[in-house]
N, C-alpha and C. Protein backbone atom coordinates (compact mmCIF):
# COMPACT_ATOMS: atom_id res chain seq x y z
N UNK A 1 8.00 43.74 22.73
CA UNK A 1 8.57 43.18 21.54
C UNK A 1 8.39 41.67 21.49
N UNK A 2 6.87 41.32 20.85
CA UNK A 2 7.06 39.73 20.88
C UNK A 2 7.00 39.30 19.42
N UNK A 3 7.48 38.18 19.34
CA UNK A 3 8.27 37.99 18.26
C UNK A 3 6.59 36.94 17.81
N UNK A 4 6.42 37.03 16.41
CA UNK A 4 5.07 36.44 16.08
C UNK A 4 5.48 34.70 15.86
N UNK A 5 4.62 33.72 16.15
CA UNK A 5 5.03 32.67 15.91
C UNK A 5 4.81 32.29 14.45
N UNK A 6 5.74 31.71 13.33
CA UNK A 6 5.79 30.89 11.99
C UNK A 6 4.98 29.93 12.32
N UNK A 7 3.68 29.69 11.62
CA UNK A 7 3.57 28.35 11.24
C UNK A 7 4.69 27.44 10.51
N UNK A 8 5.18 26.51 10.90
CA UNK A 8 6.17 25.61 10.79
C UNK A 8 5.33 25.19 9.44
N UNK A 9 4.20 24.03 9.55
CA UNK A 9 3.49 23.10 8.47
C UNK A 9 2.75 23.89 7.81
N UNK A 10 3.20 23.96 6.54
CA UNK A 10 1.57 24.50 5.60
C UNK A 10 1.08 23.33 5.07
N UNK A 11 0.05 23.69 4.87
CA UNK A 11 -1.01 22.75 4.15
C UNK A 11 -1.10 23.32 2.95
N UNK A 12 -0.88 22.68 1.77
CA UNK A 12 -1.02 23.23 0.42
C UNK A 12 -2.35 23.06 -0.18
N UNK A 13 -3.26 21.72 0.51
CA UNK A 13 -4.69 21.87 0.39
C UNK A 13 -4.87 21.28 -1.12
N UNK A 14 -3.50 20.30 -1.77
CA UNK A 14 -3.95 19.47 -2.95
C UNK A 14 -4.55 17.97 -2.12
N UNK A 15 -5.50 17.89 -3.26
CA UNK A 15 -6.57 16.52 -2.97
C UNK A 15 -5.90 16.01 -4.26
N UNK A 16 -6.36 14.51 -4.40
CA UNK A 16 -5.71 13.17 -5.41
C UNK A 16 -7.01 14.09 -5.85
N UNK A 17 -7.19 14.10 -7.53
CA UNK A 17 -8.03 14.20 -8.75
C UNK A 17 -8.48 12.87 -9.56
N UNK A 18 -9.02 12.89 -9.61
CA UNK A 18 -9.30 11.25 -10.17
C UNK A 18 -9.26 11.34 -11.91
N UNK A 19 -9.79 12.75 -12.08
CA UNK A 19 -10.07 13.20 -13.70
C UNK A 19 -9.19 13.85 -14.10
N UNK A 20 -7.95 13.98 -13.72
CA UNK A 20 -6.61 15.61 -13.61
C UNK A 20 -5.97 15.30 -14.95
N UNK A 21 -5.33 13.76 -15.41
CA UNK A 21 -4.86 13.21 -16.58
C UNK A 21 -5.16 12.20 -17.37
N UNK A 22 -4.46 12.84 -18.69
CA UNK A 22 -5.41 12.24 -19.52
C UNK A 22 -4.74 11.08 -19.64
N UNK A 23 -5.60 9.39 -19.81
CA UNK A 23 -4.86 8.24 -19.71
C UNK A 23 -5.01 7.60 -18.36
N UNK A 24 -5.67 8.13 -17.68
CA UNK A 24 -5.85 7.33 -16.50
C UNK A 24 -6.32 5.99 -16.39
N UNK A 25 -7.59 6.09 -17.06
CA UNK A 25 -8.27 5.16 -16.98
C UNK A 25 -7.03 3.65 -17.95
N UNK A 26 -6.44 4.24 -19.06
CA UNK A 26 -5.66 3.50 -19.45
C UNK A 26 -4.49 2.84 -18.31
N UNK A 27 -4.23 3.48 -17.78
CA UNK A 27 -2.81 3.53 -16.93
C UNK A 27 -3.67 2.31 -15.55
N UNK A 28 -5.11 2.81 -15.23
CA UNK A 28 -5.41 1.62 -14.42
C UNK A 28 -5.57 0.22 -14.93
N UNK A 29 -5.76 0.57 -16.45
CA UNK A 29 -5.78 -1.10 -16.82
C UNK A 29 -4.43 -1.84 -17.31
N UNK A 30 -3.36 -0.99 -17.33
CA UNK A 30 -1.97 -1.55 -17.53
C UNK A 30 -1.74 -2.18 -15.99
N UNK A 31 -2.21 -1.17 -14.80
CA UNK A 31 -1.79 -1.95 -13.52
C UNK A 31 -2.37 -3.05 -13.05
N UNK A 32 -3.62 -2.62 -13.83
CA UNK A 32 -4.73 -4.15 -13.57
C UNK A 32 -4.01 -5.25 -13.92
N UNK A 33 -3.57 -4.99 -15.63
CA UNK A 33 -3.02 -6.50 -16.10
C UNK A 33 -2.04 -7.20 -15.16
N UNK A 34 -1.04 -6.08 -15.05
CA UNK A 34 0.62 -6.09 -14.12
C UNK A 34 0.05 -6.97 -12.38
N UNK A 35 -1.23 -6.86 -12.02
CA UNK A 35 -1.28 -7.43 -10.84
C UNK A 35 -2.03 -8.95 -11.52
N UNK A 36 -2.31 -8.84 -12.14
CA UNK A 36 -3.45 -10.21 -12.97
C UNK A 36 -1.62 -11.11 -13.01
N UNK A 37 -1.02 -10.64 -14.20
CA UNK A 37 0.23 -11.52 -14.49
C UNK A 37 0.87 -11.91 -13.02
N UNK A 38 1.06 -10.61 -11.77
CA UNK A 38 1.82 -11.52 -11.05
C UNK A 38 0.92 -12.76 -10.11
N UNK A 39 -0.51 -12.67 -9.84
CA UNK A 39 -1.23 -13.55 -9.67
C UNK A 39 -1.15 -14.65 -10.00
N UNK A 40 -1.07 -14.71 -11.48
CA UNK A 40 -0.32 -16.32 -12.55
C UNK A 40 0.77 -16.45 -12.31
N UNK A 41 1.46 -15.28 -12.33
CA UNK A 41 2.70 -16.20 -11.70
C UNK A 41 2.97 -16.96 -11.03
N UNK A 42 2.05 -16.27 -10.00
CA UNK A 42 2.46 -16.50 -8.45
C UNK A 42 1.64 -18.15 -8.04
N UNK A 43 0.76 -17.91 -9.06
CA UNK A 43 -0.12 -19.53 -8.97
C UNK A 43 1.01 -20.74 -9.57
N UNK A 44 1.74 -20.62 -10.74
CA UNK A 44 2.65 -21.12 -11.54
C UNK A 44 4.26 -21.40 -10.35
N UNK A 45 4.77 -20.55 -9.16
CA UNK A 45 5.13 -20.69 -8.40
C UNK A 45 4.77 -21.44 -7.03
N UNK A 46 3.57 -21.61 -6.90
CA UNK A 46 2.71 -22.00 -5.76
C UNK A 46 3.34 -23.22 -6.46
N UNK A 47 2.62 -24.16 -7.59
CA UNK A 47 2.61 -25.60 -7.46
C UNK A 47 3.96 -26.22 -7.95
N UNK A 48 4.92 -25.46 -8.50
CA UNK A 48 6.14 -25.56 -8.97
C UNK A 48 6.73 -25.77 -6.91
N UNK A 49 6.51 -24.94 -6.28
CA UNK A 49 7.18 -25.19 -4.73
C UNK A 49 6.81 -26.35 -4.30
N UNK A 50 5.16 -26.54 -4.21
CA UNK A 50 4.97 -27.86 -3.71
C UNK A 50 5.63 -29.26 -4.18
N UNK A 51 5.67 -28.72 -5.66
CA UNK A 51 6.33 -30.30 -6.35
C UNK A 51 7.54 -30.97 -5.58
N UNK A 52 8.48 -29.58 -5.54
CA UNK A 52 9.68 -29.66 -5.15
C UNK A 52 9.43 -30.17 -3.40
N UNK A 53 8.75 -29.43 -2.69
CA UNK A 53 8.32 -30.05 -1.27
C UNK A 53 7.76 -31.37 -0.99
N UNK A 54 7.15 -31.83 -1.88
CA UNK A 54 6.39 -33.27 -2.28
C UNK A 54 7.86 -34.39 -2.61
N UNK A 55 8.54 -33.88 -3.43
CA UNK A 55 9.23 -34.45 -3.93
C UNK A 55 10.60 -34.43 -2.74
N UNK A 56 10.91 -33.22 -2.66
CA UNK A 56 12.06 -33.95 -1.72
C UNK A 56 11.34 -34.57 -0.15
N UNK A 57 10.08 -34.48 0.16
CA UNK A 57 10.06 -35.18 1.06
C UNK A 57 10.10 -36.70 0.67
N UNK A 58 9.76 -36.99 -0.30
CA UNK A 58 9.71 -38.60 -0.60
C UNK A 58 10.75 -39.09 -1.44
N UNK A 59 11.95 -38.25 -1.53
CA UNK A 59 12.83 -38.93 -1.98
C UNK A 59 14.17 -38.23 -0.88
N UNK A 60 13.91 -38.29 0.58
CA UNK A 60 14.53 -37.90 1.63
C UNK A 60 16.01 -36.82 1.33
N UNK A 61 14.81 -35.61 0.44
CA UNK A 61 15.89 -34.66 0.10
C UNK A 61 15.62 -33.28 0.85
N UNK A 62 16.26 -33.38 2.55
CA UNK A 62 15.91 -32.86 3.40
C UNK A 62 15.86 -30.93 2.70
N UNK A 63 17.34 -31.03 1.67
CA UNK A 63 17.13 -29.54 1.41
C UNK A 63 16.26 -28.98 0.59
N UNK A 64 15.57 -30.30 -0.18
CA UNK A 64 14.72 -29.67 -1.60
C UNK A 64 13.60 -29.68 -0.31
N UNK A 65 13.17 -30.67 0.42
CA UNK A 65 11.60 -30.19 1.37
C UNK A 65 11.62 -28.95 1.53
N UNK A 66 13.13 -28.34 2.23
CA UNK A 66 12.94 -26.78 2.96
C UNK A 66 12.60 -25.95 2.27
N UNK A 67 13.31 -25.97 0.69
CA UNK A 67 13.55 -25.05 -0.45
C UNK A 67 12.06 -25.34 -0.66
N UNK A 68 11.16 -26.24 -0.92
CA UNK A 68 9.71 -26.31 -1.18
C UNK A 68 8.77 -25.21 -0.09
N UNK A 69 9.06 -25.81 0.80
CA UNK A 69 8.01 -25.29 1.91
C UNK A 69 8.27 -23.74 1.88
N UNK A 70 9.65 -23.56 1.52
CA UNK A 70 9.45 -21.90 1.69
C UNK A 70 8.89 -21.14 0.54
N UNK A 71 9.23 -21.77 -0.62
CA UNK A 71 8.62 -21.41 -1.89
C UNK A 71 7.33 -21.33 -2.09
N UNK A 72 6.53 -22.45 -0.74
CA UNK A 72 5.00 -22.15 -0.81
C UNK A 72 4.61 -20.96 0.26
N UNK A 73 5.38 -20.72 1.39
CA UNK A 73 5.32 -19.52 2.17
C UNK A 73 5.46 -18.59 1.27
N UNK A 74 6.37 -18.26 0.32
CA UNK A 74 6.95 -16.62 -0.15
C UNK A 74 5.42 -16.77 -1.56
N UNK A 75 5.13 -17.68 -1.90
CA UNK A 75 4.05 -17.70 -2.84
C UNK A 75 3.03 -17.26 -2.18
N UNK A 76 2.39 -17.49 -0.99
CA UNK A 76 1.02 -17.64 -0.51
C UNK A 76 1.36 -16.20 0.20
N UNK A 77 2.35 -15.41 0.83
CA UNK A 77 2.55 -14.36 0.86
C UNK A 77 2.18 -13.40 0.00
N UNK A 78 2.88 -13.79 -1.28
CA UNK A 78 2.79 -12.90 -2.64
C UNK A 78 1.08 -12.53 -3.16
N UNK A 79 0.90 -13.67 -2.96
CA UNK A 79 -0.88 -13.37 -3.28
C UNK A 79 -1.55 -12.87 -2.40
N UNK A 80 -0.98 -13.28 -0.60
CA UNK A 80 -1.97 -12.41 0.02
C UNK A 80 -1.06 -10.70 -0.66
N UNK A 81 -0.36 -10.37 -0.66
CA UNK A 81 -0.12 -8.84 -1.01
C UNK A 81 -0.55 -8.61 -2.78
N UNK A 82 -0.46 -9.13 -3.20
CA UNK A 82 -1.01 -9.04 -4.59
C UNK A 82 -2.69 -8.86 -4.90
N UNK A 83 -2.98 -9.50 -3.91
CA UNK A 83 -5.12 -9.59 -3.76
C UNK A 83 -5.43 -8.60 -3.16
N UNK A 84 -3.90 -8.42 -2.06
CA UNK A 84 -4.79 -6.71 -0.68
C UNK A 84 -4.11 -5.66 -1.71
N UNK A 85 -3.38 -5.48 -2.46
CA UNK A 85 -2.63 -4.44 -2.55
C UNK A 85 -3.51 -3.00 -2.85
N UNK A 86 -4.62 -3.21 -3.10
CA UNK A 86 -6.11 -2.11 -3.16
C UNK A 86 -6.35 -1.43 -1.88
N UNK A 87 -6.80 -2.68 -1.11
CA UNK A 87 -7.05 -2.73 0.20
C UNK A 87 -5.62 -1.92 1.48
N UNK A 88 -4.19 -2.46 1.16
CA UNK A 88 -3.55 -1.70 1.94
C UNK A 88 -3.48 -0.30 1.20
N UNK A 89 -3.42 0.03 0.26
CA UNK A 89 -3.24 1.43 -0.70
C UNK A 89 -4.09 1.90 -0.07
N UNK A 90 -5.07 1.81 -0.30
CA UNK A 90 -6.51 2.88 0.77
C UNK A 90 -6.40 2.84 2.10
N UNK A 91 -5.93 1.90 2.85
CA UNK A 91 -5.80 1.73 4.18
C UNK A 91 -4.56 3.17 4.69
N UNK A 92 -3.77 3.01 3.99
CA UNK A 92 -2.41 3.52 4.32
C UNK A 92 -2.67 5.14 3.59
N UNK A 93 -3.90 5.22 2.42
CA UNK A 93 -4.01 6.52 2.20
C UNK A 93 -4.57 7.35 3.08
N UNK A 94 -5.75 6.32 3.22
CA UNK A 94 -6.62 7.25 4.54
C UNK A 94 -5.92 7.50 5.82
N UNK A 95 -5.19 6.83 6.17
CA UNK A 95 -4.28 6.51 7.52
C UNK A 95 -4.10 7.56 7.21
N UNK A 96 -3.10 8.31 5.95
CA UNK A 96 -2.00 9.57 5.75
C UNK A 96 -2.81 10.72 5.81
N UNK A 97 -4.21 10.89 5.43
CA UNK A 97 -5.24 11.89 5.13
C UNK A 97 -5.04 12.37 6.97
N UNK A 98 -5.54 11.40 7.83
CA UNK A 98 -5.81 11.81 9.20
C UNK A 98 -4.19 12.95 9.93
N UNK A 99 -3.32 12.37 9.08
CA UNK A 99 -2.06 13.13 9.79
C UNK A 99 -2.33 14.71 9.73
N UNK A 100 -2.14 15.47 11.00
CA UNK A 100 -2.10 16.77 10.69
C UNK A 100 -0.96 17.45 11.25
């Protein structure tokens, strides 16, 4: 009397479709724009931080320097993830493909 083993994991064996709905191609150029705008933003934030970093260093405004310098860190952040965000999406898809 042996008891049969369950496969625990099924594999349902769906793949991403590239052609499955209709509007796609639309829907990539709404995300296109949505990463374009936060790019400008994020450029419009870049020199708005420095001002403030420029500025309180020369008018010995120890908290506006800090508040600058980080505003150019969380900016120059934002764009590196805003420029890769293609690049980690595929990275992290394929990563998930290999899991079995």
């Amino acid at each position: 009397m042996f008891v049969k083993v369950v496969q625990l994991a099924y594999d349902p064996g769906i793949q991403p479709n590239a052609g499955g709905l209709p509007g796609l191609a639309v829907l990539k150029q709404v995300i296109g724009s949505i990463n374009l705008f936060g790019i400008i933003a994020v450029v419009g934030s870049l020199a708005v931080s420095a001002g403030v970093w420029a500025w309180g260093h020369h008018s010995g405004g120890h908290q506006a320097e800090a508040n600058g310098k980080k505003g150019v860190l969380v900016s120059a952040g934002a764009a590196l993830l805003l420029g890769a965000a293609n690049g980690v999406v595929a990275f992290f898809s394929t990563l998930g493909t290999q899991v079995h």
